[in-house]
C-alpha atoms as a PDB file:
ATOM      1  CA  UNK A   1      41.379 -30.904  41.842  1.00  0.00           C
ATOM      2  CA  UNK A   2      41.510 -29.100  45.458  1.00  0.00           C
ATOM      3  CA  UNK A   3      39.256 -26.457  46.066  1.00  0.00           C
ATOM      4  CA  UNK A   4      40.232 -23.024  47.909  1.00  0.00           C
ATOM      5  CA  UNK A   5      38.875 -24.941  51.469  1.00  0.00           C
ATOM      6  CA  UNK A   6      41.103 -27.723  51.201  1.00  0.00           C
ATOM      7  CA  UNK A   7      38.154 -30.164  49.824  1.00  0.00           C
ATOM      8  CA  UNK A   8      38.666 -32.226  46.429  1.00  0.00           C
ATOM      9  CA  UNK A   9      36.406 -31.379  43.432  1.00  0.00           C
ATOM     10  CA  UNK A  10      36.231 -34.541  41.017  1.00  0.00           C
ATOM     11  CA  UNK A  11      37.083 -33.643  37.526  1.00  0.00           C
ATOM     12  CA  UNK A  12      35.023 -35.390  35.261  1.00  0.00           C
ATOM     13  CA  UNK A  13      35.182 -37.000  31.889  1.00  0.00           C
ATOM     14  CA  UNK A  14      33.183 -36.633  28.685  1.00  0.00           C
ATOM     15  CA  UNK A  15      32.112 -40.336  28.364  1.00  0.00           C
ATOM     16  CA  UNK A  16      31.666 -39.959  24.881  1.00  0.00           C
ATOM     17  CA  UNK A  17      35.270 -38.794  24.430  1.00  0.00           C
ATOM     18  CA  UNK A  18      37.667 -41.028  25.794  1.00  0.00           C
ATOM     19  CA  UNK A  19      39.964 -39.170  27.361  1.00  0.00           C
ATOM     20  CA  UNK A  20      38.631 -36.137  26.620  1.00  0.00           C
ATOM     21  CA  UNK A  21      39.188 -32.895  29.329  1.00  0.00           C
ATOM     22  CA  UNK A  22      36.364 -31.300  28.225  1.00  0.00           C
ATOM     23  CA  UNK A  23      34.308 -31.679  31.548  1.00  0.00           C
ATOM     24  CA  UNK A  24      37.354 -30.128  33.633  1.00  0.00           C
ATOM     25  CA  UNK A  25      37.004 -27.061  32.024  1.00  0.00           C
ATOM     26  CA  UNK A  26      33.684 -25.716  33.325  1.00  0.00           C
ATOM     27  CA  UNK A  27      35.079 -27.113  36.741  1.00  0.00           C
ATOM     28  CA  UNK A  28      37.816 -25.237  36.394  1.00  0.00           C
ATOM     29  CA  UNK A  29      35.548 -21.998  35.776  1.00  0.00           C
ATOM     30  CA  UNK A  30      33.549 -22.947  39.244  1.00  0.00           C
ATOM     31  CA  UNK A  31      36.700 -23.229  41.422  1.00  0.00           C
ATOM     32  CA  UNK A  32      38.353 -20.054  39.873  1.00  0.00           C
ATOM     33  CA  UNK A  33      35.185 -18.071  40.490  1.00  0.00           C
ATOM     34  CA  UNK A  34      34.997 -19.533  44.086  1.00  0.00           C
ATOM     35  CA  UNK A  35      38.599 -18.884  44.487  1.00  0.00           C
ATOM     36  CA  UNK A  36      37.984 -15.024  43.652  1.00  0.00           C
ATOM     37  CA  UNK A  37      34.906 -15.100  45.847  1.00  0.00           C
ATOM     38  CA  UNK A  38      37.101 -16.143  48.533  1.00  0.00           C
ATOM     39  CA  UNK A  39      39.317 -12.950  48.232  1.00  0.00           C
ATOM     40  CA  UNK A  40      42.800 -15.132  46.748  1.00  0.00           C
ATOM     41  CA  UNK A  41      44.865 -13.542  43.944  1.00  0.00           C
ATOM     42  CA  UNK A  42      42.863 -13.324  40.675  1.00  0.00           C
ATOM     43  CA  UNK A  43      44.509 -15.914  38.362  1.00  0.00           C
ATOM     44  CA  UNK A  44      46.556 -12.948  36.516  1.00  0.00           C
ATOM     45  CA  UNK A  45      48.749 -12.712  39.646  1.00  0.00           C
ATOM     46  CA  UNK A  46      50.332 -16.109  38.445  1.00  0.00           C
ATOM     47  CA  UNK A  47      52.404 -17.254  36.082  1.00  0.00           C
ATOM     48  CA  UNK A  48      51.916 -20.825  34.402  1.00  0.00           C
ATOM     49  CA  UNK A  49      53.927 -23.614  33.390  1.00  0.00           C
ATOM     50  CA  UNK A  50      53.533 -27.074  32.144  1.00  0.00           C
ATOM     51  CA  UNK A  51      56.208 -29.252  33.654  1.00  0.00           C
ATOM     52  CA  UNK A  52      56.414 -32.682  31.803  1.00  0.00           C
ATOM     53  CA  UNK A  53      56.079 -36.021  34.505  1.00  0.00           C
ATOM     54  CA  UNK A  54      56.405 -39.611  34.088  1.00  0.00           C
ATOM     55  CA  UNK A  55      52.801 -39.606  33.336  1.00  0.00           C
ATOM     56  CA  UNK A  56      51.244 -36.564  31.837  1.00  0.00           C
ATOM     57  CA  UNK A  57      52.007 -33.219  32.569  1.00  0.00           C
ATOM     58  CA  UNK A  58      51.560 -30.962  35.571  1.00  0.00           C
ATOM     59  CA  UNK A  59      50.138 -27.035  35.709  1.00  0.00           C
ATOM     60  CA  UNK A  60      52.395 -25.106  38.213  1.00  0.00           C
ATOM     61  CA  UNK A  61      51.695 -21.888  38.904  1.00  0.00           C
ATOM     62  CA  UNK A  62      54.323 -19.469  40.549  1.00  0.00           C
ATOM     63  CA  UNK A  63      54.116 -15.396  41.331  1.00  0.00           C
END
């Protein structure tokens, strides 16, 4: 995951659930809150879509 300063923020697994994306949520929390910190658009200013890959899915966001 990329935080608002270009970085990468790991997103990390429950060990004890196989994949399980319970960890990325309170990550998620963090980098929204720094995002809004960092005077961006609050997350209501987007709109979200899952768009089905290969491998998974990916979260695009558009305004």
């Amino acid at each position: 995951m990329k935080r608002h300063d270009g970085g990468v923020r790991e997103v990390r697994r429950d060990p004890a659930e196989p994949g399980s994306l319970r960890g990325a949520v309170p990550n998620l929390r963090d980098w929204l809150k720094q995002w809004e910190d960092a005077g961006r658009p609050a997350p209501a200013a987007y709109t979200p879509a899952l768009v089905r890959t290969g491998d998974g899915w990916d979260l695009r966001l558009s305004r």
